[in-house]
C-alpha atoms as a PDB file:
ATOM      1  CA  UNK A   1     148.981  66.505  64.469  1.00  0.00           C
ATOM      2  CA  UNK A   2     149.645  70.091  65.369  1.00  0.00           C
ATOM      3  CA  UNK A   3     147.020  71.316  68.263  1.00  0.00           C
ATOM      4  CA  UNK A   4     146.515  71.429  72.171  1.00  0.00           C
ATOM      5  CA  UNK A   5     145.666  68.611  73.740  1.00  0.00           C
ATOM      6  CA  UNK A   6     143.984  69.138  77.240  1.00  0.00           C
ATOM      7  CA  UNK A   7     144.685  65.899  79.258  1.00  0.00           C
ATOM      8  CA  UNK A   8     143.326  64.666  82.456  1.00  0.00           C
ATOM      9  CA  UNK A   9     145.921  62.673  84.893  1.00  0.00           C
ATOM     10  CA  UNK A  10     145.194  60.408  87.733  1.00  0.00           C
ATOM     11  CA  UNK A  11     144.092  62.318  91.244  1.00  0.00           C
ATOM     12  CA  UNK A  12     146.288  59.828  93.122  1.00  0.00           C
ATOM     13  CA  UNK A  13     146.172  56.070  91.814  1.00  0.00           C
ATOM     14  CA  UNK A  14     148.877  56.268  88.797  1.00  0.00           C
ATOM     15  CA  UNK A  15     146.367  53.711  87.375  1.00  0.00           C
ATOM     16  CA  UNK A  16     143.880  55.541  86.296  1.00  0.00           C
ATOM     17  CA  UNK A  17     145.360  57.592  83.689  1.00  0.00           C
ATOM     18  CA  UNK A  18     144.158  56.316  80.503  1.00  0.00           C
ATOM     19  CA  UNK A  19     145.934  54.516  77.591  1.00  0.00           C
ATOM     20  CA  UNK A  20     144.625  58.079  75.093  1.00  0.00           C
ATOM     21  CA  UNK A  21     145.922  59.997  77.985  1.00  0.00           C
ATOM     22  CA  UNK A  22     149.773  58.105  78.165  1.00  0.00           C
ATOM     23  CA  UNK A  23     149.745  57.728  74.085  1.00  0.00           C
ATOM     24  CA  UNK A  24     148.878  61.933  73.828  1.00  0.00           C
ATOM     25  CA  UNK A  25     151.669  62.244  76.314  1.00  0.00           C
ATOM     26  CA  UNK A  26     154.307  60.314  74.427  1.00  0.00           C
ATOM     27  CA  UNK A  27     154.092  61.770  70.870  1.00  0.00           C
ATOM     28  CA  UNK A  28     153.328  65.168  71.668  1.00  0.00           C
ATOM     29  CA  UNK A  29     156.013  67.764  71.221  1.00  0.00           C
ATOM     30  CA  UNK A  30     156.421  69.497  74.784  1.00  0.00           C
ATOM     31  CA  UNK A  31     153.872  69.096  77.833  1.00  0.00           C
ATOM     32  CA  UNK A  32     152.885  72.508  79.878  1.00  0.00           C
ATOM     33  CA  UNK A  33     152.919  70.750  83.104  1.00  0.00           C
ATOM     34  CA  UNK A  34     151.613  72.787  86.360  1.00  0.00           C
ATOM     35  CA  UNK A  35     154.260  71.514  88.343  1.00  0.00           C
ATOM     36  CA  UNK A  36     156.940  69.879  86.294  1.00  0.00           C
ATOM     37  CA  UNK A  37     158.325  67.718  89.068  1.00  0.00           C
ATOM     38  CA  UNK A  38     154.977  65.958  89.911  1.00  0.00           C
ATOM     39  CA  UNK A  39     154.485  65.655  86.329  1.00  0.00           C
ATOM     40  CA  UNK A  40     158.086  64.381  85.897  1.00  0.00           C
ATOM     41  CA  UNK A  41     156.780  61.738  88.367  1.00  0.00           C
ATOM     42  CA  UNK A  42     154.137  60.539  86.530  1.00  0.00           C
ATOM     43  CA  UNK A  43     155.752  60.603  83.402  1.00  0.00           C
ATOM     44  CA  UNK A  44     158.516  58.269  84.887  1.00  0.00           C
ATOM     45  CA  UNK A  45     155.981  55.929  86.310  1.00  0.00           C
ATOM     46  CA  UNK A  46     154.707  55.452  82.494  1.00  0.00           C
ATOM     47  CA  UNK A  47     157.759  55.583  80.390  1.00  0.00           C
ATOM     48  CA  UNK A  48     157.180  58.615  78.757  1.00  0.00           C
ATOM     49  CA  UNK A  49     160.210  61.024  77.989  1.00  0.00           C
ATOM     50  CA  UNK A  50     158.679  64.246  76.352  1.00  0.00           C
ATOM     51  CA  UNK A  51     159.946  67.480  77.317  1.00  0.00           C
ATOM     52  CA  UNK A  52     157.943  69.181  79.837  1.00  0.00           C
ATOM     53  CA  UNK A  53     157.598  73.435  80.498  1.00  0.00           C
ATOM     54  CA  UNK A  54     156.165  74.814  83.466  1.00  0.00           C
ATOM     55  CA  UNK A  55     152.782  76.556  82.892  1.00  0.00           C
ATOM     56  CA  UNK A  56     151.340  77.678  86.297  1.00  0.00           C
ATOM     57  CA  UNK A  57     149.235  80.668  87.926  1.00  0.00           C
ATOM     58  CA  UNK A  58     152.275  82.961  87.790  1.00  0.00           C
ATOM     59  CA  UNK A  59     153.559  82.606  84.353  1.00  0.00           C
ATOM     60  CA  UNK A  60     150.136  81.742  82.197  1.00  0.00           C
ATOM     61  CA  UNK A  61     149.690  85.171  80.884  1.00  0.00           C
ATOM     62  CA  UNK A  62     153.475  85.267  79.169  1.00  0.00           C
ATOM     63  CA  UNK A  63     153.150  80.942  78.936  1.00  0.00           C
ATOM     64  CA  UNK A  64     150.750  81.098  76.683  1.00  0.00           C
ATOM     65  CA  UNK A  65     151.494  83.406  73.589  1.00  0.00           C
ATOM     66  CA  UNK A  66     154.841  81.496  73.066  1.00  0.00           C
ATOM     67  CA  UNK A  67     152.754  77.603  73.500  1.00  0.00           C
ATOM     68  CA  UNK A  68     150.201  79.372  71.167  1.00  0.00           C
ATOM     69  CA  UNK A  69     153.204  80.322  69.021  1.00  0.00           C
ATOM     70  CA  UNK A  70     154.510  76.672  69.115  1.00  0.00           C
ATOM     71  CA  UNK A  71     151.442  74.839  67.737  1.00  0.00           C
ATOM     72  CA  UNK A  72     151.295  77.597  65.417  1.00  0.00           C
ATOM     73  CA  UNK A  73     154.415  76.852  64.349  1.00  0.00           C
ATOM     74  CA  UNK A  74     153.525  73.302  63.530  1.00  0.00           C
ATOM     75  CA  UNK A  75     153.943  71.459  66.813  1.00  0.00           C
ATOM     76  CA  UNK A  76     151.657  69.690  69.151  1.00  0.00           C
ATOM     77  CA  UNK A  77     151.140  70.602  72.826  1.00  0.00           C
ATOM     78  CA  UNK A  78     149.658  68.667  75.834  1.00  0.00           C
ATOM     79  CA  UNK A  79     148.496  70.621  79.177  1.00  0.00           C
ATOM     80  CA  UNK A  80     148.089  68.879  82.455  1.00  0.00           C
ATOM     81  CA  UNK A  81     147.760  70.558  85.921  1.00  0.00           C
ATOM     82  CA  UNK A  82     148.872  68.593  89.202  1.00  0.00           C
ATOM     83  CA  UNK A  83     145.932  65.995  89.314  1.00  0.00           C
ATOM     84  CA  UNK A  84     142.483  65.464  87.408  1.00  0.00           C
ATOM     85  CA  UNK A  85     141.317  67.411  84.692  1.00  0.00           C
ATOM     86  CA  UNK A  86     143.094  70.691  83.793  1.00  0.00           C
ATOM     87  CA  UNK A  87     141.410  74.140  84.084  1.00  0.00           C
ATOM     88  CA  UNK A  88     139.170  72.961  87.112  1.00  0.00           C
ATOM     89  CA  UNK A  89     140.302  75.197  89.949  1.00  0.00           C
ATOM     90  CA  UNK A  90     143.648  74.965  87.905  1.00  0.00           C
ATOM     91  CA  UNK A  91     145.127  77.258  85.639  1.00  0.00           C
ATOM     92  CA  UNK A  92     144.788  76.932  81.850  1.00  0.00           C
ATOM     93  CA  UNK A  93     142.155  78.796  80.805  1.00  0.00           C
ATOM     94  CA  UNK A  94     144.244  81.788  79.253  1.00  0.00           C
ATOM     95  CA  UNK A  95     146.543  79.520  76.750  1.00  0.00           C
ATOM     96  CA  UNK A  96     142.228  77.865  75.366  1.00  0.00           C
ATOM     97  CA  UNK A  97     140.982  80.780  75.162  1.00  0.00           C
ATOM     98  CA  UNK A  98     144.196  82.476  73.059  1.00  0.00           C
ATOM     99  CA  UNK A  99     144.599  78.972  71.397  1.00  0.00           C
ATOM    100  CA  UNK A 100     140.968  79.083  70.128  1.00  0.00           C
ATOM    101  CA  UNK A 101     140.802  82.809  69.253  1.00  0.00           C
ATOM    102  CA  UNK A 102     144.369  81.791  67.081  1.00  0.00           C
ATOM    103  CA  UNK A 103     142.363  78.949  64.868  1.00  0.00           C
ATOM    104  CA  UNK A 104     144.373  76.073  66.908  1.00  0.00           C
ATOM    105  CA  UNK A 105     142.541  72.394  67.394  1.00  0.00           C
ATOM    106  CA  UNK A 106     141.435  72.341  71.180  1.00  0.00           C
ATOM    107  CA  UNK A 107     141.112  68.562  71.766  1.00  0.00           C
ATOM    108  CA  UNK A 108     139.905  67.580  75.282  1.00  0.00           C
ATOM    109  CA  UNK A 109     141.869  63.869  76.433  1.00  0.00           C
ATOM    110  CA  UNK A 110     139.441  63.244  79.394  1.00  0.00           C
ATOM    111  CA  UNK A 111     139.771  61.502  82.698  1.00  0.00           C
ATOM    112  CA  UNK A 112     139.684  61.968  86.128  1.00  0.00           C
ATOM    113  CA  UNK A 113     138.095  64.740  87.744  1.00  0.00           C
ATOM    114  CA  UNK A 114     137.741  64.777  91.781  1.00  0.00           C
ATOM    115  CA  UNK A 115     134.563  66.809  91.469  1.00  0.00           C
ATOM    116  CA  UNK A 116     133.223  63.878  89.511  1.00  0.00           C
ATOM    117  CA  UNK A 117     134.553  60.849  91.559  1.00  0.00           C
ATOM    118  CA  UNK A 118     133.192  62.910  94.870  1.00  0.00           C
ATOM    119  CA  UNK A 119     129.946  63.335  93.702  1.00  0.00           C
ATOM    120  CA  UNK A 120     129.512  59.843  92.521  1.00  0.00           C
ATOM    121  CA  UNK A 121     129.786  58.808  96.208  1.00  0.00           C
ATOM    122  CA  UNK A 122     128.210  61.092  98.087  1.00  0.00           C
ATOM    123  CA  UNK A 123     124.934  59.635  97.827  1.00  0.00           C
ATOM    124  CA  UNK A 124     123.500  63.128  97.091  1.00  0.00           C
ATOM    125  CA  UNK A 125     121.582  64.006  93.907  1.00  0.00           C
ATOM    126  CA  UNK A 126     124.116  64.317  90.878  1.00  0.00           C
ATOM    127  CA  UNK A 127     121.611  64.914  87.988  1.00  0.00           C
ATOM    128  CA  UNK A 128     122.515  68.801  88.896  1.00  0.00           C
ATOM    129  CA  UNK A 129     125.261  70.363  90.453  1.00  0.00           C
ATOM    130  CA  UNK A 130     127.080  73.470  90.569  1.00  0.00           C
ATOM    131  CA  UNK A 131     130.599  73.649  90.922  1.00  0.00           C
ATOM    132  CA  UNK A 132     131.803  76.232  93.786  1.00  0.00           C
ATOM    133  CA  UNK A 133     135.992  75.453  93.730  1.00  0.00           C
ATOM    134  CA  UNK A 134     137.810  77.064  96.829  1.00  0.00           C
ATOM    135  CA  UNK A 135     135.769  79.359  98.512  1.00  0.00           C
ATOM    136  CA  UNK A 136     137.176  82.061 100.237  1.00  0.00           C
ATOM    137  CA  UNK A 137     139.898  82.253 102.542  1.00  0.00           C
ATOM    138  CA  UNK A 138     138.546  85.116 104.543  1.00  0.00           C
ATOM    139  CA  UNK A 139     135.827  83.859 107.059  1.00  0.00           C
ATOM    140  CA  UNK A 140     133.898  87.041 106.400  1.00  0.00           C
ATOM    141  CA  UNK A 141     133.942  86.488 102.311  1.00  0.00           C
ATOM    142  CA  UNK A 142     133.299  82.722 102.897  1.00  0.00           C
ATOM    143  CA  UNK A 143     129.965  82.966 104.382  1.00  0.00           C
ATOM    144  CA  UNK A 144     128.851  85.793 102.402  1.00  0.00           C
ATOM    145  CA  UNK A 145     129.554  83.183  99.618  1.00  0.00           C
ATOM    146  CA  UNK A 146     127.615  80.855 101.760  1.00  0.00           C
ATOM    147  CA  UNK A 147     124.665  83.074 101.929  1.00  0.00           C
ATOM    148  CA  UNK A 148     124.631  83.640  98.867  1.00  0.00           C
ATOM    149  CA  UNK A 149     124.535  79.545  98.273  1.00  0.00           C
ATOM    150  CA  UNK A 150     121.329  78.741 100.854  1.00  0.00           C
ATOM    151  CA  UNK A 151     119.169  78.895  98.659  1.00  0.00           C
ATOM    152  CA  UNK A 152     120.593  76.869  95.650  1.00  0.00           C
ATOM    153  CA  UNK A 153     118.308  74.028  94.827  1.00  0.00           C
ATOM    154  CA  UNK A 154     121.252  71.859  92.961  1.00  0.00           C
ATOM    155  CA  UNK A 155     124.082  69.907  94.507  1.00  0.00           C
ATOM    156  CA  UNK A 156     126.976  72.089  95.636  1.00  0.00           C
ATOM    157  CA  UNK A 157     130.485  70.586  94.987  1.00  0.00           C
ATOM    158  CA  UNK A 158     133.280  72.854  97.004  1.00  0.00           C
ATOM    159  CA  UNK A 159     136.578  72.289  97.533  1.00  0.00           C
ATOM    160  CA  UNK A 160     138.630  73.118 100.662  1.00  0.00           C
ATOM    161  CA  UNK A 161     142.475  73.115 101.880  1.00  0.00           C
ATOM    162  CA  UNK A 162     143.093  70.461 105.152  1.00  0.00           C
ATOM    163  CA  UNK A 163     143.769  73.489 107.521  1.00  0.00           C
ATOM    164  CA  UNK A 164     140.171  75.518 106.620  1.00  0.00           C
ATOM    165  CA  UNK A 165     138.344  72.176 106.388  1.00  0.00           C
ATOM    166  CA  UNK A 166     137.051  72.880 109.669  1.00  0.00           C
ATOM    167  CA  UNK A 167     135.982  76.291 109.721  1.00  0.00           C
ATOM    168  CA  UNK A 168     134.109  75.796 106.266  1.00  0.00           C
ATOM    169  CA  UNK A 169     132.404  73.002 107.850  1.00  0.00           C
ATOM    170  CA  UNK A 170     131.299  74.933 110.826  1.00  0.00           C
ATOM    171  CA  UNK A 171     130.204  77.743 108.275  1.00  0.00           C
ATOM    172  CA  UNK A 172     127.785  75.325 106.830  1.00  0.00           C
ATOM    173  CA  UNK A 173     126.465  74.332 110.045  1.00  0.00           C
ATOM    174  CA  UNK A 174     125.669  78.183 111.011  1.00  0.00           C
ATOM    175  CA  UNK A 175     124.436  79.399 107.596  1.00  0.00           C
ATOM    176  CA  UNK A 176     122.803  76.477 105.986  1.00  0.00           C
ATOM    177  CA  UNK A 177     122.314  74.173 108.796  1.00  0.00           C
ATOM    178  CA  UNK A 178     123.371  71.238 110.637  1.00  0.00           C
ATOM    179  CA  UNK A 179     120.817  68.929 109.470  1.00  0.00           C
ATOM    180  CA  UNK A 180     122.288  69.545 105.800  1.00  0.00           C
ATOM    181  CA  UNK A 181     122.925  66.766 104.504  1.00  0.00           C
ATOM    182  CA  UNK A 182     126.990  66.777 103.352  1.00  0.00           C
ATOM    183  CA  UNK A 183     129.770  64.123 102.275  1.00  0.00           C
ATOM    184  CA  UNK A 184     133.714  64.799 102.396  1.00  0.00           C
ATOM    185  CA  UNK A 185     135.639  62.980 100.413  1.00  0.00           C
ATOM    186  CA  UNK A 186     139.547  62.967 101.800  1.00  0.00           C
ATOM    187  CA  UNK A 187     142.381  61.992  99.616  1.00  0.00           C
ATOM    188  CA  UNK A 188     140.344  60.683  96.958  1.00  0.00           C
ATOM    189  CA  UNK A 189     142.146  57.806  94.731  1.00  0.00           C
ATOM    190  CA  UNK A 190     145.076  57.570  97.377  1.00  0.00           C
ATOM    191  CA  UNK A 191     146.590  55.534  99.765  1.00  0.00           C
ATOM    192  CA  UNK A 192     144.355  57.447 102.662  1.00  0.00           C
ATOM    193  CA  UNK A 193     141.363  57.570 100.894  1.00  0.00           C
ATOM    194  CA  UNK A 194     137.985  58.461 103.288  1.00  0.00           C
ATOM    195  CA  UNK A 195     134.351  59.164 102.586  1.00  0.00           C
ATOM    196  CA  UNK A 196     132.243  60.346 105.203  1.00  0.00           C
ATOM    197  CA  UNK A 197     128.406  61.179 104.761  1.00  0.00           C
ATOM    198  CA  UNK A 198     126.056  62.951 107.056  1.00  0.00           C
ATOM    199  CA  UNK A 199     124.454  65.741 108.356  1.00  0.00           C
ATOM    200  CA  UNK A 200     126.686  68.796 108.849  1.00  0.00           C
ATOM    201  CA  UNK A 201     126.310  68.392 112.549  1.00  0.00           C
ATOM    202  CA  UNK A 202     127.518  64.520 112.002  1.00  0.00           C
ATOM    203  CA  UNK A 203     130.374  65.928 109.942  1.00  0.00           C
ATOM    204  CA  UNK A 204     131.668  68.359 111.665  1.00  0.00           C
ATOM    205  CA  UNK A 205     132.153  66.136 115.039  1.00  0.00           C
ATOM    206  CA  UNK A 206     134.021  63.480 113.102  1.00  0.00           C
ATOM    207  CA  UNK A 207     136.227  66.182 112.005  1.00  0.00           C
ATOM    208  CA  UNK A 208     136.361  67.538 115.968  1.00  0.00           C
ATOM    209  CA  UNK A 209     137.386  64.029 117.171  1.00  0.00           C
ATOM    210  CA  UNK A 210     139.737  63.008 114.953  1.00  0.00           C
ATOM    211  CA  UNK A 211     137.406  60.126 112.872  1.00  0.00           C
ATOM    212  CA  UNK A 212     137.783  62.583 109.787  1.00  0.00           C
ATOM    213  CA  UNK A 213     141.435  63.791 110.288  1.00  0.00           C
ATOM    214  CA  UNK A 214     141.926  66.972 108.476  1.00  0.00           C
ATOM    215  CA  UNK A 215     144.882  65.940 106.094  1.00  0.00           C
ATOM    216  CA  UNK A 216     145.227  66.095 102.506  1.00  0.00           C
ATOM    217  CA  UNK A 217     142.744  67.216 100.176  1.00  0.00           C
ATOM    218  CA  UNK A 218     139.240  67.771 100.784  1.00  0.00           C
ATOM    219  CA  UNK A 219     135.652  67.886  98.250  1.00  0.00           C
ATOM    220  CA  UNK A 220     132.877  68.649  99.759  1.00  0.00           C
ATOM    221  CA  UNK A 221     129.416  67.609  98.064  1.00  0.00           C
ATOM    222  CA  UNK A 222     126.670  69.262 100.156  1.00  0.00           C
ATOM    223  CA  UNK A 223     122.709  68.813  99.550  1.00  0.00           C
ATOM    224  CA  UNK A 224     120.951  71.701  97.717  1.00  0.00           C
ATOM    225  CA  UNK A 225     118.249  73.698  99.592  1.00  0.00           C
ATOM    226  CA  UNK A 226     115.311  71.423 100.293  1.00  0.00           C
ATOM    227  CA  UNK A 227     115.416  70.118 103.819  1.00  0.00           C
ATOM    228  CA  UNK A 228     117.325  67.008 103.359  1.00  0.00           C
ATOM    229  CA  UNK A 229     114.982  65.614 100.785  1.00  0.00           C
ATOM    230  CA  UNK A 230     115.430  63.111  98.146  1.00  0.00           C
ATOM    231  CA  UNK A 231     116.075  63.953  94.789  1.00  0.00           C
ATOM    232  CA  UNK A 232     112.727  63.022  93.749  1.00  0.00           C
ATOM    233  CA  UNK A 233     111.079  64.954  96.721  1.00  0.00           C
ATOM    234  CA  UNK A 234     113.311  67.775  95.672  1.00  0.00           C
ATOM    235  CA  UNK A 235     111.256  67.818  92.599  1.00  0.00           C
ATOM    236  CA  UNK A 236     108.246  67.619  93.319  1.00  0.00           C
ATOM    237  CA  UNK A 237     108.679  70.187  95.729  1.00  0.00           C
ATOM    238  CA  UNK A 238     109.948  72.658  93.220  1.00  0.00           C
ATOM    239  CA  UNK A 239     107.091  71.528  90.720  1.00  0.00           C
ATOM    240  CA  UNK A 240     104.429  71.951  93.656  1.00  0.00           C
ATOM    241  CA  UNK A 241     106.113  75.628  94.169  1.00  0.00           C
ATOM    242  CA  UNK A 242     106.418  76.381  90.598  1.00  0.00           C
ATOM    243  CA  UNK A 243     102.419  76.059  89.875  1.00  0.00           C
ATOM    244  CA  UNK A 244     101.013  77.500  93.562  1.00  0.00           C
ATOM    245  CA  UNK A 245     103.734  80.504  92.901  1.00  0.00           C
ATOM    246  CA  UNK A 246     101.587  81.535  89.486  1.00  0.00           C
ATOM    247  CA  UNK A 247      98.714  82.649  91.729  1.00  0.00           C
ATOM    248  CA  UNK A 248     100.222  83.264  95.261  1.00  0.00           C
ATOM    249  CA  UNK A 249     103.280  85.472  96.834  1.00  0.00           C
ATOM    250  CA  UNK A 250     105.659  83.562  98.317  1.00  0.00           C
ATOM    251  CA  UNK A 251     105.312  83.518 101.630  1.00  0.00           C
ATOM    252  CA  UNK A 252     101.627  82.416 101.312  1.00  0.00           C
ATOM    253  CA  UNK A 253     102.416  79.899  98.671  1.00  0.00           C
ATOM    254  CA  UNK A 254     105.058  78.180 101.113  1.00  0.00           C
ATOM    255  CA  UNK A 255     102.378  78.011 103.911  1.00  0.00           C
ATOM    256  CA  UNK A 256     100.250  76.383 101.717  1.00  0.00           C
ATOM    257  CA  UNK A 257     102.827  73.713  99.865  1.00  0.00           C
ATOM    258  CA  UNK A 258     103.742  73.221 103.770  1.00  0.00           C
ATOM    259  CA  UNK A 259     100.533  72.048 104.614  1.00  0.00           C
ATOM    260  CA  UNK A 260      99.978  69.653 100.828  1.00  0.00           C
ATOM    261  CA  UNK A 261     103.785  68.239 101.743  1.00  0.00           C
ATOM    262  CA  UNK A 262     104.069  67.861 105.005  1.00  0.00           C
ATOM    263  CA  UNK A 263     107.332  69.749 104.902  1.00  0.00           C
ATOM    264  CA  UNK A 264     108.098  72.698 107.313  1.00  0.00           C
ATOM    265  CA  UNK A 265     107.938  76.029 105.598  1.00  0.00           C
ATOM    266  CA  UNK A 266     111.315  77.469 105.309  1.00  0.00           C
ATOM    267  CA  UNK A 267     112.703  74.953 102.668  1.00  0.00           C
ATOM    268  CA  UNK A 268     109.207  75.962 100.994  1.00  0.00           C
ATOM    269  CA  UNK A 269     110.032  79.499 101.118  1.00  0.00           C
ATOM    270  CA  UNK A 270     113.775  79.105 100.152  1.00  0.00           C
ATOM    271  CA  UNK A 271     112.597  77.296  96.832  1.00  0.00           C
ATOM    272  CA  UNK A 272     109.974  79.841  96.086  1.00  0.00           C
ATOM    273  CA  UNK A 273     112.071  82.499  96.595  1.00  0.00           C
ATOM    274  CA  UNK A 274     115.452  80.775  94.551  1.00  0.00           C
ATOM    275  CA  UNK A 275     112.539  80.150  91.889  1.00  0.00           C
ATOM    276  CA  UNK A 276     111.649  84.029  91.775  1.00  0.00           C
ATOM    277  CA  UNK A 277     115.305  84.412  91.067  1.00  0.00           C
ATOM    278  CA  UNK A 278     115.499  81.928  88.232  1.00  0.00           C
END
C-alpha cells in the first residue's frame, strides 16, 4: 500500500528489530535511510534488498518533496534514522509534516527508542518525563538550559556526546545539585553496555576515575526537582503545595509544607514556584 512508513531499528542488538519492522522493510518501494551504509548493514544482517536513499539533516528540506512525490505517485516509503525510533533527536520531521499536509498515510512501525529503554532502568519515576535531546554545546547555553530545567518536577531524559559527557555532568552537579539523583546509560543494547545510578556527585567520580568510561553514546535520566524523593513523595509534596499555595505566597507556604514534611525548604519552594508557572 502506497504511504510512509516510520520504522524504528535496533539501538545496537540487530535482534531487536521486529518481524513488522523487517516485513515493512522488505516490500516497501525505497527506504530514506539517515545513513545508508549503517542501514545497508542492517539490511544485510536481515536479508532485505530494497533500495535505500539518503535522507539526512542536510538534504531533508529538498529529500522530502520528491519522497512526498513518490508515494504520491503510488509507491510506498519507509524512513529509518541510524538507531531507535526516527524523528527523536533525528531528522524526519519535514518529509511527516509535508507527507501529512499532502493527504499521504503516516503509519508509525514502532520499536526501540533509547529514551525509553534508559528510563526503564534508571530506577527514577517514569510515569512523567520530559524529553530534553542534546543540550547545548556551548557551556554558557547549556546551563542556561539547565537553569531553566531546576525546577521541573518530571523526569528529565537528556542525551549527551562521549566527549561533553563530563562537563554536562559537572553542570548538573553546580546547577541542580550533587545529591540529584541521576542514571547514565552507556552504549545501550551493545556489546559495552553500562548503567550507572546515583547521585550526581556519585556519577560524576565514576566518570573522573575511569568506572564510567566516557565512550559511545550516552542518556542521561536525571530526577525531577524534589530533593531526591520518591515518586510517591514527589506527589504528595506537590499535592501538599498545591492546596497551602491557594491561601499562602510561596515562600511562606514552603516554610510551612517544610515543617508538615519534614523536607528542607528549597525543594518546597522550587515546587511552589514551578507550580505558579504551570
Amino acid at each position: 500500500m502506497a504511504g510512509l512508513y516510520v520504522v524504528a531499528t535496533p539501538i545496537g542488538n540487530l535482534d531487536d528489530i521486529s518481524t513488522r519492522a523487517v516485513r515493512t522493510l522488505s516490500e516497501v518501494d525505497v527506504i530514506a535511510a539517515e545513513d545508508t551504509r549503517h542501514t545497508r548493514r542492517l539490511l544485510a544482517a536481515h536479508g532485505i534488498k530494497t533500495p535505500i536513499v539518503a535522507y539526512h539533516e542536510h538534504n531533508e528540506e529538498e529529500a522530502s518533496p520528491r519522497l512526498v512525490s513518490r508515494v504520491l505517485a503510488g509507491e510506498s516509503v519507509a524512513l529509518v534514522s541510524d538507531a531507535g525510533t526516527p524523528l527523536v533527536s533525528d531528522p524526519g520531521y519535514r518529509l511527516i509534516k509535508a507527507a501529512l499536509a499532502a493527504g499521504i498515510p503516516v503509519v508509525p512501525i514502532p520499536g526501540p527508542s533509547a529514551v525509553i529503554a534508559a528510563l526503564s532502568v534508571s530506577g527514577l519515576p517514569a510515569n512523567r518525563f520530559c524529553f530534553e535531546g542534546f543540550l547545548a554545546a556551548r557551556a554558557s547555553a547549556r546551563r542556561q538550559q539547565l537553569q531553566a530545567l531546576e525546577t521541573e518536577l518530571r523526569t528529565l531524559v537528556i542525551y549527551e556526546a562521549p566527549h561533553r559527557i563530563s562537563e554536562l555532568v559537572g553542570d548538573i552537579c553546580e546547577i541542580l545539585g550533587t545529591d540529584r539523583n541521576i542514571c547514565v546509560a552507556r552504549e545501550l543494547t551493545k556489546q559495552f553496555e553500562q548503567v550507572f545510578s546515583g547521585t550526581a556527585a556519585e556519577v560524576k567520580a565514576a566518570l573522573d576515575d575511569g568506572r564510567m568510561p566516557a565512550k559511545g553514546e550516552f542518556v542521561l535520566v536525571v530526577d525531577g526537582a524534589g530533593q531526591n524523593a520518591t515518586g510517591a513523595d514527589q506527589r504528595e509534596q506537590q499535592r501538599v503545595m498545591s492546596v497551602l499555595l491557594k491561601s499562602l505566597a510561596p515562600g511562606a507556604a514552603a516554610t510551612v509544607a517544610s515543617e508538615l514534611l519534614g523536607v528542607s525548604r528549597k525543594p518546597l519552594y522550587d515546587i511552589a514556584l514551578a507550580l505558579k508557572k504551570e
